[in-house]
PDB file of N, CA and C in Angstrom:
ATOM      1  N   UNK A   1     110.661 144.215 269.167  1.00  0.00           N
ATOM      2  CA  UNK A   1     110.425 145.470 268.501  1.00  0.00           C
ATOM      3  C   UNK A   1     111.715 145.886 267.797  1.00  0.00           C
ATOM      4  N   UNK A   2     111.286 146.195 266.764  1.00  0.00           N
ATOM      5  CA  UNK A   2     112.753 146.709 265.696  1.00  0.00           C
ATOM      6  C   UNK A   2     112.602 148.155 265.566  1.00  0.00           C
ATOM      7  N   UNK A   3     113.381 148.895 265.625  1.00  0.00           N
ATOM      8  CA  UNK A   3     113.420 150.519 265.055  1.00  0.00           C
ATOM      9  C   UNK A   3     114.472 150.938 264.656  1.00  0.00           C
ATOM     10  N   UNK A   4     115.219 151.736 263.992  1.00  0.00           N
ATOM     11  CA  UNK A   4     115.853 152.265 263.387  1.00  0.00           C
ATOM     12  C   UNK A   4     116.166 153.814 263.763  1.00  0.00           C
ATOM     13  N   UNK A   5     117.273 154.299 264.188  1.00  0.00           N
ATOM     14  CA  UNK A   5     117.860 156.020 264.547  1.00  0.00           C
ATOM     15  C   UNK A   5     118.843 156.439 263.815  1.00  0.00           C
ATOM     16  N   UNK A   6     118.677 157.285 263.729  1.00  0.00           N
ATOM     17  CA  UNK A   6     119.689 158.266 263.351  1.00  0.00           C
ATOM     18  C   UNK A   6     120.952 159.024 264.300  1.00  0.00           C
ATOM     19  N   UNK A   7     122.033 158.703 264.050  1.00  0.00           N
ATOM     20  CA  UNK A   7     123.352 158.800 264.625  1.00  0.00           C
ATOM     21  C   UNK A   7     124.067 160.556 263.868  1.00  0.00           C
ATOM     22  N   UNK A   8     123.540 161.339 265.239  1.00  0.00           N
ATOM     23  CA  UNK A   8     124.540 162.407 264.829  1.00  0.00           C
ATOM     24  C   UNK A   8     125.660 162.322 265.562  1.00  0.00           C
ATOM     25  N   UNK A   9     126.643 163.299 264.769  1.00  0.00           N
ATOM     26  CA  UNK A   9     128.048 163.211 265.279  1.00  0.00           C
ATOM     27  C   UNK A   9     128.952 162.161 265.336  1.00  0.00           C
ATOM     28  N   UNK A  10     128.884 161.282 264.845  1.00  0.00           N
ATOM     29  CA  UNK A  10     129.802 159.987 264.192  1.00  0.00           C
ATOM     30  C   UNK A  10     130.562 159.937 263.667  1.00  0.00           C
ATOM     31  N   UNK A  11     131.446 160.237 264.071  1.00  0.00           N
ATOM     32  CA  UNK A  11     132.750 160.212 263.179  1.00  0.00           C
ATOM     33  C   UNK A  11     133.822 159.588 262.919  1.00  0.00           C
ATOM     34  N   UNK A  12     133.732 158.215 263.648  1.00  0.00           N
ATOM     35  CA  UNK A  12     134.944 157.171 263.835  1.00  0.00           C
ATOM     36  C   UNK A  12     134.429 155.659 263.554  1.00  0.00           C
ATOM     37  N   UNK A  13     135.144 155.413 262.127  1.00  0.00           N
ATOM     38  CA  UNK A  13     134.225 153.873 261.874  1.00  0.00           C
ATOM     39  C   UNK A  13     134.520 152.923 263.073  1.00  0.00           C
ATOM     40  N   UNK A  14     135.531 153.205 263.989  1.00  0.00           N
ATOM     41  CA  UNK A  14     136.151 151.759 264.633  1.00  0.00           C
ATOM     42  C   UNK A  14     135.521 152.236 265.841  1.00  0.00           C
ATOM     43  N   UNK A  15     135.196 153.425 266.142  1.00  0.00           N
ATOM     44  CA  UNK A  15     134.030 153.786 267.585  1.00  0.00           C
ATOM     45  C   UNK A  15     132.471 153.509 267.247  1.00  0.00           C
ATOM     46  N   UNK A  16     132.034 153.444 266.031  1.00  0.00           N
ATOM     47  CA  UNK A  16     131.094 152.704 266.007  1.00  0.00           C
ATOM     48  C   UNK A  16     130.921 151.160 265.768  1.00  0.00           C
ATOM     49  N   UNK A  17     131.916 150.451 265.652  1.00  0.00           N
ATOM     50  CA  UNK A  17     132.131 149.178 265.870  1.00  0.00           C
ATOM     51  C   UNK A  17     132.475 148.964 267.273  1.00  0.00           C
ATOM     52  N   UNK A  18     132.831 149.654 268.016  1.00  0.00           N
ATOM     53  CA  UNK A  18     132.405 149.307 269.346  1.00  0.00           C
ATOM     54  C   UNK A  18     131.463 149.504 270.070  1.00  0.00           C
ATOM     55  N   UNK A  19     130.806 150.727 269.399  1.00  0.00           N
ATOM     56  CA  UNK A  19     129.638 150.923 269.907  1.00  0.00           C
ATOM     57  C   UNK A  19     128.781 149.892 270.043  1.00  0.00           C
ATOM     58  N   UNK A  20     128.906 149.217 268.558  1.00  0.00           N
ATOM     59  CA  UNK A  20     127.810 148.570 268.423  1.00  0.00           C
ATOM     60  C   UNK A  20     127.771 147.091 269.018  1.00  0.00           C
ATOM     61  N   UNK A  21     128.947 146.931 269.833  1.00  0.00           N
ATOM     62  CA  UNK A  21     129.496 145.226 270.309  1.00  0.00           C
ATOM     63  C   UNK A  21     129.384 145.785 271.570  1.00  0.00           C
ATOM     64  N   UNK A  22     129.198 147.067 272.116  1.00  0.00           N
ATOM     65  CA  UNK A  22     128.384 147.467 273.377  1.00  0.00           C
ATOM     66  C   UNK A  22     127.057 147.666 273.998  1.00  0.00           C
ATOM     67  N   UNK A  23     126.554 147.909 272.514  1.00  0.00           N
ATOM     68  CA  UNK A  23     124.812 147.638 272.048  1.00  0.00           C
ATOM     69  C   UNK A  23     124.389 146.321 272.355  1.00  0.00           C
ATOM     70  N   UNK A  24     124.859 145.505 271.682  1.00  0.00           N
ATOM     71  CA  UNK A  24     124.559 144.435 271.760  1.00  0.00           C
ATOM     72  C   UNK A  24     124.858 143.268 273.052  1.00  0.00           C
ATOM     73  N   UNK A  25     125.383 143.891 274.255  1.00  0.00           N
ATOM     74  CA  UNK A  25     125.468 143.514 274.943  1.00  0.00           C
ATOM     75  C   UNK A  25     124.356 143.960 275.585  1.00  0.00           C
ATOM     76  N   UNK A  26     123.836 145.135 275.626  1.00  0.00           N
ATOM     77  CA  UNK A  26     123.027 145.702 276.805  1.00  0.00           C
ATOM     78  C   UNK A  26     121.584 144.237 276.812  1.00  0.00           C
ATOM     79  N   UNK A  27     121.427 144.104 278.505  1.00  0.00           N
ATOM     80  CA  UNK A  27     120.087 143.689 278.323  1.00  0.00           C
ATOM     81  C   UNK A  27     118.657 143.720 277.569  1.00  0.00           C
ATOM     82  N   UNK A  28     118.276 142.497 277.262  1.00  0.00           N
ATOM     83  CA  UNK A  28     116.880 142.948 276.060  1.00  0.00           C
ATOM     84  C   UNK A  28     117.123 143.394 274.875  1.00  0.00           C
ATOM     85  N   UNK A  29     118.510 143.204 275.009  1.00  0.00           N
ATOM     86  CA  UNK A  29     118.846 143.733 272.749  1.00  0.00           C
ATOM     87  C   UNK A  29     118.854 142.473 272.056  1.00  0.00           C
ATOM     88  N   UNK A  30     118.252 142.338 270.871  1.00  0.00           N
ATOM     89  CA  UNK A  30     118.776 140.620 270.374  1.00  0.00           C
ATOM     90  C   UNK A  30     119.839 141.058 269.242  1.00  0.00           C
ATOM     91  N   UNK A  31     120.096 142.120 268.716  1.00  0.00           N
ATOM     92  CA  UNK A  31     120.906 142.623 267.756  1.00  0.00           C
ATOM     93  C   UNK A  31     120.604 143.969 267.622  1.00  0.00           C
ATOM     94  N   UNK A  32     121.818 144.474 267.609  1.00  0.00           N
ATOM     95  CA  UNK A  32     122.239 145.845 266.993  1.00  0.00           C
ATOM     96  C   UNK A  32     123.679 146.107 266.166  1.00  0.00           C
ATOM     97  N   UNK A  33     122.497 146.794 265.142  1.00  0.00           N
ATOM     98  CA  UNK A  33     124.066 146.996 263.882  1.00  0.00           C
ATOM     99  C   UNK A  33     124.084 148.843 263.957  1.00  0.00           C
ATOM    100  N   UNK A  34     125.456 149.430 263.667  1.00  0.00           N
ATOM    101  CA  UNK A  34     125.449 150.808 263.080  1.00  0.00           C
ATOM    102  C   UNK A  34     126.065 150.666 261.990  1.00  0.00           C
ATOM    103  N   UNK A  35     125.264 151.396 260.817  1.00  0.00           N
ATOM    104  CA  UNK A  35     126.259 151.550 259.603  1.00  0.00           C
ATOM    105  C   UNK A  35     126.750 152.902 259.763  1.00  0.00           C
ATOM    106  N   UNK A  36     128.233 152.803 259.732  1.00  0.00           N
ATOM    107  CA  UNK A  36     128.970 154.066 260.018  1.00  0.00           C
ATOM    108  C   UNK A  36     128.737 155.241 257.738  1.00  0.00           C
ATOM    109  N   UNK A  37     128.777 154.394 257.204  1.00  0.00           N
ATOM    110  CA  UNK A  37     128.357 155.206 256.274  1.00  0.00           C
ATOM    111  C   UNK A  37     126.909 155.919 255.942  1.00  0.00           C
ATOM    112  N   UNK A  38     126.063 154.893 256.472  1.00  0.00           N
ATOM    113  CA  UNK A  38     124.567 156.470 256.533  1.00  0.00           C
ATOM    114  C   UNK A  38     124.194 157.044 257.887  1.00  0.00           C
ATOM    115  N   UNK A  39     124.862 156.675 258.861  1.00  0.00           N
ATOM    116  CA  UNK A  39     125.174 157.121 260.552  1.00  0.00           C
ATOM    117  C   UNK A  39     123.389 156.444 260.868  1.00  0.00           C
ATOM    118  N   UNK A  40     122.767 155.269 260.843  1.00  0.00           N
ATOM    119  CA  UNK A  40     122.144 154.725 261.220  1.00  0.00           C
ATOM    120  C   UNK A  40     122.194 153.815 262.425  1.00  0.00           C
ATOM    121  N   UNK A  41     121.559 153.508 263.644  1.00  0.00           N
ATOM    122  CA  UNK A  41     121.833 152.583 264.288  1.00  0.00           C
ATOM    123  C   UNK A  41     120.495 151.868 264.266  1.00  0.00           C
ATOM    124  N   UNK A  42     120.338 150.644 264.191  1.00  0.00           N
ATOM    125  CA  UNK A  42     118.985 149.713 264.660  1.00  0.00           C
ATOM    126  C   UNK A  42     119.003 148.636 265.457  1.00  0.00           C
ATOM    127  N   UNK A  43     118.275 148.980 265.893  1.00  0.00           N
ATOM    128  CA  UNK A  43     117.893 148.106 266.959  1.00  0.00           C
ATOM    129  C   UNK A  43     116.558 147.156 266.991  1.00  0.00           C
ATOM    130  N   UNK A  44     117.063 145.783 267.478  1.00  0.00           N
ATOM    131  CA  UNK A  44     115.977 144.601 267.271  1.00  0.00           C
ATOM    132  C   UNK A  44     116.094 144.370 269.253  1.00  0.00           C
ATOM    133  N   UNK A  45     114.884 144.720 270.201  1.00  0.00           N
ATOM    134  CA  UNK A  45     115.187 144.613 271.009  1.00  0.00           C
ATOM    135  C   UNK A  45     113.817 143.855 271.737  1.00  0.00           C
ATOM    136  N   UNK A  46     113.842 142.909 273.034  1.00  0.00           N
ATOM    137  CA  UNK A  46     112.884 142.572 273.633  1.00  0.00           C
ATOM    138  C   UNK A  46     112.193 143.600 274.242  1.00  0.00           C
ATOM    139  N   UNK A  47     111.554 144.410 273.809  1.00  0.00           N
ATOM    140  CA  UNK A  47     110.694 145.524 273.887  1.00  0.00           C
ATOM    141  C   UNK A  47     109.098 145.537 273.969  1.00  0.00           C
ATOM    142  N   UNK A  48     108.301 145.149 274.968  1.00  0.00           N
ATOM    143  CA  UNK A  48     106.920 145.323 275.361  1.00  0.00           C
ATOM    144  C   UNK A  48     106.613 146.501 274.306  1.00  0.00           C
ATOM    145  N   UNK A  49     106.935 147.866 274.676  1.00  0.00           N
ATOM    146  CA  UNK A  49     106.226 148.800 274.521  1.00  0.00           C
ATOM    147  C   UNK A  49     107.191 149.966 274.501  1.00  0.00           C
ATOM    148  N   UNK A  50     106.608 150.958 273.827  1.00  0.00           N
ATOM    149  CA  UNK A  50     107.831 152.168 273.494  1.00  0.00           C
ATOM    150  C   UNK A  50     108.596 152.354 274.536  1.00  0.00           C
ATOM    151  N   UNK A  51     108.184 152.742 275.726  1.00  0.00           N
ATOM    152  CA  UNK A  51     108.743 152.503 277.825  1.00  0.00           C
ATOM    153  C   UNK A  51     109.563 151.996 277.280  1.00  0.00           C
ATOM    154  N   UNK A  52     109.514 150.240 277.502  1.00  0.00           N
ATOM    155  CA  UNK A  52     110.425 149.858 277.759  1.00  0.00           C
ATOM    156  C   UNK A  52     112.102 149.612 276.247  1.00  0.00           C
ATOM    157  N   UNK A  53     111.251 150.456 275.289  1.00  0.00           N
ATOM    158  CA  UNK A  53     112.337 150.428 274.285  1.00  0.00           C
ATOM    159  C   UNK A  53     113.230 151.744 274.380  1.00  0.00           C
ATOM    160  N   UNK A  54     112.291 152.931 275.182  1.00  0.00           N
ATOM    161  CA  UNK A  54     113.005 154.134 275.515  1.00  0.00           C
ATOM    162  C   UNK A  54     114.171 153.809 276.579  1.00  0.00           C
ATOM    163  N   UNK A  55     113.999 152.921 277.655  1.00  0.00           N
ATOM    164  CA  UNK A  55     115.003 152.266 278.182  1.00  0.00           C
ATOM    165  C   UNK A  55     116.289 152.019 277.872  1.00  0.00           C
ATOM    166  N   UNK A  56     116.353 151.105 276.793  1.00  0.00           N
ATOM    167  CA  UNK A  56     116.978 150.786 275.974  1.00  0.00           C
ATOM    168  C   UNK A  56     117.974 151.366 275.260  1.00  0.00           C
ATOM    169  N   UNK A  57     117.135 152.347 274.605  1.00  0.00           N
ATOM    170  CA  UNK A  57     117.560 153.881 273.870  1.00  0.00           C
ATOM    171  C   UNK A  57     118.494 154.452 274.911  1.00  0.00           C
ATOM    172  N   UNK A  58     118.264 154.499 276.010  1.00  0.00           N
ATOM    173  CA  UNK A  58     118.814 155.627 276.826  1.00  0.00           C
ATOM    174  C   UNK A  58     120.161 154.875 276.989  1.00  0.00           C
ATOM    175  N   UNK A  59     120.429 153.413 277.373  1.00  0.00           N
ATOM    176  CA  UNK A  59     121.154 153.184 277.787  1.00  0.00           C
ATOM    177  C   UNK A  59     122.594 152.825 276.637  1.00  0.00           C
ATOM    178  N   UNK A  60     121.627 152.535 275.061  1.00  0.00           N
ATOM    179  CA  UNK A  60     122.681 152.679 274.303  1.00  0.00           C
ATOM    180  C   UNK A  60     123.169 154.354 274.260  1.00  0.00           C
ATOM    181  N   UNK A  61     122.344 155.046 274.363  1.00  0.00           N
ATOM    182  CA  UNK A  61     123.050 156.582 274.476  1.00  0.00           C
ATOM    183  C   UNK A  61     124.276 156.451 275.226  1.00  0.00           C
ATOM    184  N   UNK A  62     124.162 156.124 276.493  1.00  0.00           N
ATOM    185  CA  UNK A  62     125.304 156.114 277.167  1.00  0.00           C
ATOM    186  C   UNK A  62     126.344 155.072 277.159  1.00  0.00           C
ATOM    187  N   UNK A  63     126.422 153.999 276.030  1.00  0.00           N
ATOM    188  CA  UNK A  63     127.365 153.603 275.797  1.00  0.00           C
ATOM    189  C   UNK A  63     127.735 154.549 274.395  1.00  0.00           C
ATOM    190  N   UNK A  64     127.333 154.886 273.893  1.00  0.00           N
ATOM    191  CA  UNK A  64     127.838 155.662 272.653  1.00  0.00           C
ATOM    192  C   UNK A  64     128.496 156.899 273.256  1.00  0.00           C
ATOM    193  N   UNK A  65     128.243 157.587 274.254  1.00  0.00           N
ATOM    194  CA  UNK A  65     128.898 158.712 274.191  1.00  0.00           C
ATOM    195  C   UNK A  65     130.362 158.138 275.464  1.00  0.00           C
ATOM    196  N   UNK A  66     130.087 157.506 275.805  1.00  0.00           N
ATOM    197  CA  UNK A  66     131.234 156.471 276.219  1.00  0.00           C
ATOM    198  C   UNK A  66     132.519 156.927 275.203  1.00  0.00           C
ATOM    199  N   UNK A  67     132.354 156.461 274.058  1.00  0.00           N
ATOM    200  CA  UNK A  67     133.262 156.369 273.026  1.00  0.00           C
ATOM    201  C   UNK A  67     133.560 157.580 272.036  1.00  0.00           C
ATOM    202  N   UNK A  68     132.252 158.075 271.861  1.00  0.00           N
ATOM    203  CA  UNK A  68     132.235 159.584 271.343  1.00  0.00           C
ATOM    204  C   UNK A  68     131.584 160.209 271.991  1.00  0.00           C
ATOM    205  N   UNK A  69     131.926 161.349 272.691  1.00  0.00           N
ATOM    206  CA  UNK A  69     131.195 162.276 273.808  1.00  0.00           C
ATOM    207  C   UNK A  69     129.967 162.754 272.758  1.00  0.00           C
ATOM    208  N   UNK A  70     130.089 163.230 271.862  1.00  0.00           N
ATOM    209  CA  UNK A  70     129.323 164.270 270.497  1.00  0.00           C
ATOM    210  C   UNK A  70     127.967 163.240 270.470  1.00  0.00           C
ATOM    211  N   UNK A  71     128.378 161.970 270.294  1.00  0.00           N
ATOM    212  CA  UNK A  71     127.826 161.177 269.656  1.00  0.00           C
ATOM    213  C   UNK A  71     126.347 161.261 270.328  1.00  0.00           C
ATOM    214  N   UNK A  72     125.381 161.497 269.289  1.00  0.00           N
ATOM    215  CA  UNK A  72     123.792 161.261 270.000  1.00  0.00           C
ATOM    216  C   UNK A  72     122.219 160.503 269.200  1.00  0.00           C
ATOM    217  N   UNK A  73     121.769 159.712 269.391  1.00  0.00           N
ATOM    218  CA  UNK A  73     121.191 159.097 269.144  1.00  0.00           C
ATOM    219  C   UNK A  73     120.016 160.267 269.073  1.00  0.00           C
ATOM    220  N   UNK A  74     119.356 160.444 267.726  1.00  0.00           N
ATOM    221  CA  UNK A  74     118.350 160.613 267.148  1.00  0.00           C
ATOM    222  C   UNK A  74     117.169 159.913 267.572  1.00  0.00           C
ATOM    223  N   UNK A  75     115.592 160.464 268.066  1.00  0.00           N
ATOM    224  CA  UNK A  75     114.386 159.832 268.314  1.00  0.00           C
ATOM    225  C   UNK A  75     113.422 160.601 267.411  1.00  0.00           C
TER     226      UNK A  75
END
């Protein structure tokens, strides 16, 4: 399953390059990119069903605010 969010509060190109090499670690992701210029993040993830992509979601949340507290993933 692929989807696409919206990244408020982003404000550091080199914290979303880690974000996103933290994304892509999490279990069940096969790729995740953020473009720090339209504050997008997407995600291509082994995802059954919205469940288990909300999973997912949650847990990149908490690597993002890892790096930027502000930082919050759009649903």
């Amino acid at each position: 399953m692929r989807k696409s969010f919206k990244l408020e509060n982003l404000d550091c190109a080199n914290c979303a390059a880690k974000m996103e090499a933290g994304i892509n670690e999490l279990p069940g992701v096969n790729k995740a990119s953020i473009s720090f210029m339209t504050s997008k993040l997407m995600i291509d993830a082994d995802a059954a069903d919205e469940e288990a992509l909300a999973a997912i979601v949650d847990a990149a949340q908490a690597v993002c605010t890892s790096y930027e507290k502000d930082c919050r993933i759009v649903r």
